[in-house]
Protein backbone atom coordinates (compact mmCIF):
# COMPACT_ATOMS: atom_id res chain seq x y z
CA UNK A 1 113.77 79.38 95.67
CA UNK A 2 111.31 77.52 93.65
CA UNK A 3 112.06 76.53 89.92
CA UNK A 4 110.72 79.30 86.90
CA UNK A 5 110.29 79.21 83.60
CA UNK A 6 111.58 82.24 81.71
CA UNK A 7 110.58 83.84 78.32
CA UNK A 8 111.60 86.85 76.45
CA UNK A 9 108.82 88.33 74.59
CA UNK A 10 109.09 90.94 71.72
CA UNK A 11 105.48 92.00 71.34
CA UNK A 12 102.72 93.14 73.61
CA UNK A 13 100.25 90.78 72.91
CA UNK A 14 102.21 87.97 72.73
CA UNK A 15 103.27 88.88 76.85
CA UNK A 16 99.52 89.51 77.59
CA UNK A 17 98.97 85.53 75.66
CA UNK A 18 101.42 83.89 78.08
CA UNK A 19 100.53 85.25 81.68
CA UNK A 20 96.62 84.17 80.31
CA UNK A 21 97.66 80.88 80.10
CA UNK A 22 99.45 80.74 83.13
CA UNK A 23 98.21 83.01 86.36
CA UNK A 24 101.14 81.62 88.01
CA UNK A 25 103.48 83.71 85.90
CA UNK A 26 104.95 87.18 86.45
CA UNK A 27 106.31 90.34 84.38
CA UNK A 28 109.82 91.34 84.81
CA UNK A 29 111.64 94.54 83.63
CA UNK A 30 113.95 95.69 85.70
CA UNK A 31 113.30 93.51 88.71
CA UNK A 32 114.76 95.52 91.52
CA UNK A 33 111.47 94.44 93.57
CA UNK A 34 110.33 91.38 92.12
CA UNK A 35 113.62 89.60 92.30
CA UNK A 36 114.25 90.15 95.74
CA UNK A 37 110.76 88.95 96.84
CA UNK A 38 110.80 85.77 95.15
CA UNK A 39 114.52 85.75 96.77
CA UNK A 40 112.39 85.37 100.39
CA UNK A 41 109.52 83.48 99.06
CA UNK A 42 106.97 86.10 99.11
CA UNK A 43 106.57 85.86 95.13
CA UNK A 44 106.84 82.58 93.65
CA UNK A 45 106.07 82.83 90.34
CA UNK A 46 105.72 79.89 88.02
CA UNK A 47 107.19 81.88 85.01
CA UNK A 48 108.90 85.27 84.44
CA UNK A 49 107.86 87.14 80.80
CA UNK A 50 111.01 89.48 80.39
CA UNK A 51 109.60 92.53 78.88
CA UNK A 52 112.16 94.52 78.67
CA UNK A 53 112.58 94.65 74.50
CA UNK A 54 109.13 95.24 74.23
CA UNK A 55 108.68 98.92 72.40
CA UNK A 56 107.79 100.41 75.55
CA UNK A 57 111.01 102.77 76.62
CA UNK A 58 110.28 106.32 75.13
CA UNK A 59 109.35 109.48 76.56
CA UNK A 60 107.04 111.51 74.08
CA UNK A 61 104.88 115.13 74.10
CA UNK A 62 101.34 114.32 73.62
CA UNK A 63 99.45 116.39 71.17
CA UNK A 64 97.63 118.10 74.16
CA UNK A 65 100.87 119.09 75.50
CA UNK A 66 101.55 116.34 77.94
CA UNK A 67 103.88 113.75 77.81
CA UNK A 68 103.65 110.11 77.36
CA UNK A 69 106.25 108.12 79.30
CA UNK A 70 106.46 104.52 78.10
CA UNK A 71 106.44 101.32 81.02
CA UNK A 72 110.19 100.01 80.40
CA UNK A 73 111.53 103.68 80.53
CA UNK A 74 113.95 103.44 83.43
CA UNK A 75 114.38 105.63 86.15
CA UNK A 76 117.83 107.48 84.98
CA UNK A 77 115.95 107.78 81.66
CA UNK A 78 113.12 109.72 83.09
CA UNK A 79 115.11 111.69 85.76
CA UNK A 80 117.17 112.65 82.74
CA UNK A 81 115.15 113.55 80.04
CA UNK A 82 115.21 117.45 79.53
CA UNK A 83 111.63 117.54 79.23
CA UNK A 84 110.47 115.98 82.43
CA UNK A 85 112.90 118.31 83.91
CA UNK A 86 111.31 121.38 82.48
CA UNK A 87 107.71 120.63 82.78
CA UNK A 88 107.48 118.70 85.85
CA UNK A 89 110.22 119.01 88.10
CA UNK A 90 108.80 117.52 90.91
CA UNK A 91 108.79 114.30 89.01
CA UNK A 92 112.37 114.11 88.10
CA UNK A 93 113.30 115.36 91.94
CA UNK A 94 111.35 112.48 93.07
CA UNK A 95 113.14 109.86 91.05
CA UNK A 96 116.25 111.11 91.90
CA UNK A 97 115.36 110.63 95.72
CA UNK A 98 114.03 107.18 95.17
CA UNK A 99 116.91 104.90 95.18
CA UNK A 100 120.85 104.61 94.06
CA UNK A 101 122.22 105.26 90.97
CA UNK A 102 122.54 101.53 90.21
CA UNK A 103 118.88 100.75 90.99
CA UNK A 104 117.71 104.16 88.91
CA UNK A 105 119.42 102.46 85.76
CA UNK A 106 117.68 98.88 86.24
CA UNK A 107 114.19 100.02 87.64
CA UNK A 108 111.51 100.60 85.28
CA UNK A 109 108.15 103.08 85.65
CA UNK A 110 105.84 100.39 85.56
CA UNK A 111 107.06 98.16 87.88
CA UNK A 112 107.84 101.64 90.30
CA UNK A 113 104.32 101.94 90.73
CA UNK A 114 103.84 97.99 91.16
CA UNK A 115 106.43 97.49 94.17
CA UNK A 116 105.23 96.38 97.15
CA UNK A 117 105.38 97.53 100.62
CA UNK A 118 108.65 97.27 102.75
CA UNK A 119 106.74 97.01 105.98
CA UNK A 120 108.60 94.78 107.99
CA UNK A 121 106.05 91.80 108.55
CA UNK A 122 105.25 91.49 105.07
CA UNK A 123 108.79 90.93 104.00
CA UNK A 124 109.11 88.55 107.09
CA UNK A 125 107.99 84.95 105.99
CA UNK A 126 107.84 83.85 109.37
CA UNK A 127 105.42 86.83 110.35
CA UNK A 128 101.67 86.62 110.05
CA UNK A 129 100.61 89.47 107.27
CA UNK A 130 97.17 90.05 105.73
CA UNK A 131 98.60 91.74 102.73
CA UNK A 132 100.86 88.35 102.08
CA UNK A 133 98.48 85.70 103.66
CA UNK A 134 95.03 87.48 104.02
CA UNK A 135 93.12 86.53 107.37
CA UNK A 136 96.62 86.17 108.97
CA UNK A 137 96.43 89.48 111.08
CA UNK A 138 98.30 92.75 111.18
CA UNK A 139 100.79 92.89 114.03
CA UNK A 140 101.94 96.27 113.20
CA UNK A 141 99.42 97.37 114.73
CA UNK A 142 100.31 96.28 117.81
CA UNK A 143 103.87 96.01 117.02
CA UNK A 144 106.47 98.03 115.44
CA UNK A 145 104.74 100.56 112.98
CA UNK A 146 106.73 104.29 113.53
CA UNK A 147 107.04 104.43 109.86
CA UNK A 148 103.73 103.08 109.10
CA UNK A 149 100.34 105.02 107.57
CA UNK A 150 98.54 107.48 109.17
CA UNK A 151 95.98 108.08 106.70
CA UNK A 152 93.82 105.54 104.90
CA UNK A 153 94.44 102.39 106.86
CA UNK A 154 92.55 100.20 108.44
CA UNK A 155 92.68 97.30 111.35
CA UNK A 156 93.46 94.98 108.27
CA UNK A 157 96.45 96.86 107.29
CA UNK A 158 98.92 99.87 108.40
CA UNK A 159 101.52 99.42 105.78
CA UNK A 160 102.20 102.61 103.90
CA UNK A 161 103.53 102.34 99.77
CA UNK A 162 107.14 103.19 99.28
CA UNK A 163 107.03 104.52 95.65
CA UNK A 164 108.84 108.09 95.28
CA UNK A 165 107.64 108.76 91.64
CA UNK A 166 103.99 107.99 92.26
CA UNK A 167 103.73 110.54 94.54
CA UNK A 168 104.84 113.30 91.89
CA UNK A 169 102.85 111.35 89.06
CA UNK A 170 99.65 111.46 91.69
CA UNK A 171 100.24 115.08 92.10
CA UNK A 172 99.97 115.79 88.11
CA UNK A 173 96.96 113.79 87.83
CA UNK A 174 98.85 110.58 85.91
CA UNK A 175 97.02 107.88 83.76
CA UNK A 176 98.31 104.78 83.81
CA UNK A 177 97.52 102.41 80.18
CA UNK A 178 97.16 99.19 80.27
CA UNK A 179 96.90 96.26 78.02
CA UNK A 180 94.95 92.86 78.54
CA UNK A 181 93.80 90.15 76.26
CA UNK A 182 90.38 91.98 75.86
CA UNK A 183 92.05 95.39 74.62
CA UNK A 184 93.67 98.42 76.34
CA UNK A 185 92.59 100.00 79.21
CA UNK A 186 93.04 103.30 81.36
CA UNK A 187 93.35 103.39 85.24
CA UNK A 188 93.72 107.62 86.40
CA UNK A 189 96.26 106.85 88.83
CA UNK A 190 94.35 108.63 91.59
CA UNK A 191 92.02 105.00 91.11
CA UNK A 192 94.76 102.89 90.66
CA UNK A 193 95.69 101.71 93.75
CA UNK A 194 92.51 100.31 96.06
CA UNK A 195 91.97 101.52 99.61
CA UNK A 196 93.15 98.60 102.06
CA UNK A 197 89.54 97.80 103.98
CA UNK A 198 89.28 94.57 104.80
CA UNK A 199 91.40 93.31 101.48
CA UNK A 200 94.59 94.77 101.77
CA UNK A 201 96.12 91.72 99.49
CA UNK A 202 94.16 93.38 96.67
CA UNK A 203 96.56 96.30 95.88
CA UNK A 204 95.53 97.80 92.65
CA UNK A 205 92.45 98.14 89.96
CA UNK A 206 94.46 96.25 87.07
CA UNK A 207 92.63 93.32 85.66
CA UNK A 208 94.41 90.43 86.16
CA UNK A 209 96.95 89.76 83.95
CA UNK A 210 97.24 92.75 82.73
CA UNK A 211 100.19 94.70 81.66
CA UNK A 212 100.77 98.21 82.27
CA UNK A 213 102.12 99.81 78.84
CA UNK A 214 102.98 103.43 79.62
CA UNK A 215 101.76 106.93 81.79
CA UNK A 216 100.32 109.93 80.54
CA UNK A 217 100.89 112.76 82.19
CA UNK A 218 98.39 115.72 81.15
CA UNK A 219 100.01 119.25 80.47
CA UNK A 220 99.51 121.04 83.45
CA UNK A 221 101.18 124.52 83.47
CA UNK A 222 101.73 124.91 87.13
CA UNK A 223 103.88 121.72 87.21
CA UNK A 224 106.17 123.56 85.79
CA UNK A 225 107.20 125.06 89.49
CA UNK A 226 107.11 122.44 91.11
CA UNK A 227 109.00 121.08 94.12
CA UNK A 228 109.56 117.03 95.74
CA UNK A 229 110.63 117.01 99.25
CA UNK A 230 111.16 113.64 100.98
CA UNK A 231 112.48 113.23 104.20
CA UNK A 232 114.31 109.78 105.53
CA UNK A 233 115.95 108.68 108.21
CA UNK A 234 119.83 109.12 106.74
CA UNK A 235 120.53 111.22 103.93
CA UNK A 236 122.02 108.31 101.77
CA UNK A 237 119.59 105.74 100.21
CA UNK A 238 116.66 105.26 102.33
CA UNK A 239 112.63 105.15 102.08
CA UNK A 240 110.91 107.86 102.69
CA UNK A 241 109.44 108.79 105.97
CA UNK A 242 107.33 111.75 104.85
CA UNK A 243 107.57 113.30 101.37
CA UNK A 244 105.49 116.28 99.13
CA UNK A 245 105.08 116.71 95.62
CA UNK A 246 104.05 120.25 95.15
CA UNK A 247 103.09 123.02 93.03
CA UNK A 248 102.04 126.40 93.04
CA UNK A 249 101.08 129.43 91.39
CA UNK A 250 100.44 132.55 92.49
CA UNK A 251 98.72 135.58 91.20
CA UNK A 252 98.61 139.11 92.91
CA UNK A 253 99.27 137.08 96.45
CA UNK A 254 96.32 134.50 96.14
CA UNK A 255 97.11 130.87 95.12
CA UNK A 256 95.86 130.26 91.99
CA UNK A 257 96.25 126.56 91.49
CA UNK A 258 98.29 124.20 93.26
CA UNK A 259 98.75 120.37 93.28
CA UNK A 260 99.55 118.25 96.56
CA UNK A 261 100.59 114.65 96.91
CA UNK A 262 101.91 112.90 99.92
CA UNK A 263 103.91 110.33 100.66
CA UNK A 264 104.88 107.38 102.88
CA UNK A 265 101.76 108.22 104.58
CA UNK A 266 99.27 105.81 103.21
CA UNK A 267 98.85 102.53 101.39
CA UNK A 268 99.01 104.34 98.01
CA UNK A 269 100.55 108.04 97.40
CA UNK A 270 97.96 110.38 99.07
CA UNK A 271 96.59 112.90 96.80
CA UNK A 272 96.09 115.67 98.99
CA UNK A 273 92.41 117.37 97.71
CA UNK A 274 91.51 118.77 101.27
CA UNK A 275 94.20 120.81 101.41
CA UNK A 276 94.30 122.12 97.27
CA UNK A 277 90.60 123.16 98.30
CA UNK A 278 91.75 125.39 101.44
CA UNK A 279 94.66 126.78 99.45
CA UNK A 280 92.92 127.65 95.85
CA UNK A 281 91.57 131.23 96.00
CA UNK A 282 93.04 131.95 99.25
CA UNK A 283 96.20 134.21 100.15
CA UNK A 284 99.50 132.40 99.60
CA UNK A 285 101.03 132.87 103.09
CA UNK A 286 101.82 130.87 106.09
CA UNK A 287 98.94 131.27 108.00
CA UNK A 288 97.23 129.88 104.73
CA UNK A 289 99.69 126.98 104.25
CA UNK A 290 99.27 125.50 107.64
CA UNK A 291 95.18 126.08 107.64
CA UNK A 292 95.66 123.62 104.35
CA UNK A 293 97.77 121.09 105.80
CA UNK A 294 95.85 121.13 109.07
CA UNK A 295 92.79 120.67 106.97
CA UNK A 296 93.96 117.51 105.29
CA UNK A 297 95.21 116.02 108.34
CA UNK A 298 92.36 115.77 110.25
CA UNK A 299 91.86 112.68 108.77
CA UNK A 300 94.72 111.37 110.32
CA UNK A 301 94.33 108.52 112.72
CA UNK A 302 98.07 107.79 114.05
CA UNK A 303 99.32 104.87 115.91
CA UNK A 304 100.84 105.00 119.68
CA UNK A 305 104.39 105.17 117.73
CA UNK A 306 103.70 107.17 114.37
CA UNK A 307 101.81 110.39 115.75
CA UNK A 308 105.15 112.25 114.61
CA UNK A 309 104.25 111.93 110.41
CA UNK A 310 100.89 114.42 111.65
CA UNK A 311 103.53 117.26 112.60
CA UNK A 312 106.10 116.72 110.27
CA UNK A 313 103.40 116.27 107.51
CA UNK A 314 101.95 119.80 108.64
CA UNK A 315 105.85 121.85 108.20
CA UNK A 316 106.94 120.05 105.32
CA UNK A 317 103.43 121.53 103.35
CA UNK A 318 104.27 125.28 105.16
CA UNK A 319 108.16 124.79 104.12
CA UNK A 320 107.94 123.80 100.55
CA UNK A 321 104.65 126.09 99.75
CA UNK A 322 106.45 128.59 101.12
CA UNK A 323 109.32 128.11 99.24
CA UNK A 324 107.65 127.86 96.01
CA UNK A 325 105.40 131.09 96.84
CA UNK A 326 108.80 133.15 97.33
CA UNK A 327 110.13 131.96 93.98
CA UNK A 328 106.37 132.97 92.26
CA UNK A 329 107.29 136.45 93.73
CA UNK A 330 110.50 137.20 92.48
């Protein structure tokens, strides 16, 4: 591992000051990503600011109604806290499916949404990888790539984004602030994450060096029946090989709103707007369901090895609507 620097900072713009002066340098909260990739020498940072004390850990109702969940807040914390649970249940499911107890308590909500892909090749020094060494190559497409995207990638790049809780945040329409040297700054997380193209080392919209200070979640009433359903390959600790955020309501039979996100489908949590545009107005049965999810995945372009993630894609939207459209009826 190559030598670091390592500094403890205590106010915002004091962090933002040091990884200016040095583009070399990285943020670390909880590090359940970070350290293990400078542990294989994918990151090799010059510097780690420890942000951690910053005032950045609270969970608070906007005035609107929504609720403002700062950057250091950990992943127990959020899962936890009564009001995520009650207004957007999805949310806390989805942390709660996203990794162990010991990793929930370490791993922060800013750096959940900044953790890199787990595609084999990129955490393979040895490997060519255009997301770790652009003009390299992608041999997963080629290669091994059953758990790989099937929507939104290109030639350049087939690795999908592992987060759990971006997919519910996605669903609820989650802004993501921001702070640089020039000022804050707000990224809806729907543009926070770049399509792949030709650049898939370019990952998200931040400007560089900046560091992400909090989400806002908007109130959004339906959230509050709301569902996360993530399927992986054993039922202990695993990434997801196809997951849902959901939500639904129902009025007199017809779907009145409903939010979709997918998962461990894509380079960056899928926000399913295809299928919501099916769905909204129409009757809230099966026949509906799977005319939505068929709908959405038309744009799916599968590898020889991944065509699987179409169909299960297609029952897990039928199951869990379905689900949540029996509960809207009792």
């Amino acid at each position: 591992m190559r030598e670091f620097g390592y500094q403890r900072v205590s106010d915002i713009a004091g962090a933002v000051a040091l990884l200016g002066a040095d583009p070399d340098a990285r943020f670390l909260a909880g590090g359940t990503n970070l350290v293990d990739l400078m542990k294989t020498g994918i990151e090799r940072p010059t510097r780690l600011v420890d942000v951690r004390e910053l005032p950045l850990d609270r969970i608070e109702s906007t005035p609107e109604g929504g609720l403002r969940i700062g950057a250091t807040v950990t992943n127990s914390d959020l899962a936890g806290h009564p009001e995520v649970r009650r207004r957007y249940p999805a949310l806390a499911q989805a942390v709660l499916a996203g990794a162990s107890g010991q990793l929930r308590n370490m791993a922060t909500v800013g750096g959940n949404l900044l953790q890199r892909t787990r595609c084999g090749y990129f955490t393979d020094v040895t490997r060519p990888c255009n997301k770790r060494l652009p003009g390299s190559g992608c041999p997963a497409v080629e290669g091994e790539h059953r758990n790989h995207a099937i929507l939104g990638a290109s030639d350049h790049c087939v690795a999908v984004h592992p987060s759990d809780m971006g997919v519910a945040l996605t669903a609820f329409d989650a802004v993501v602030s921001y702070q640089t040297a020039d000022g804050p700054g707000e990224l809806p997380l729907t543009e926070f994450y770049l399509p792949v193209g030709d650049t898939p080392h370019r990952e998200t919209a931040l400007p560089a060096g900046a560091l992400i200070t909090g989400v806002t979640l908007p109130p959004a009433p339906v959230a509050a029946r709301s569902r996360y359903r993530k399927v992986r390959e054993r039922a202990s600790y695993a990434f997801a090989i196809g997951s849902i955020a959901a939500a639904l309501d129902v009025r007199d039979g017809v779907v009145d709103e409903v939010r979709l996100a997918f998962g461990a489908v894509a380079s960056r949590p899928w926000r399913a707007r295809t299928a919501e545009r099916v769905l909204t107005g129409a009757p809230a049965d099966t026949e509906t369901f799977a005319a939505a999810a068929d709908a959405e995945l038309a744009a799916a372009k599968p590898l020889p090895h991944n065509g699987y993630k179409v169909t299960l894609m297609r029952n897990l939207v039928v199951a869990v609507l379905t689900e949540l459209a029996e509960e809207a009826a009792r």
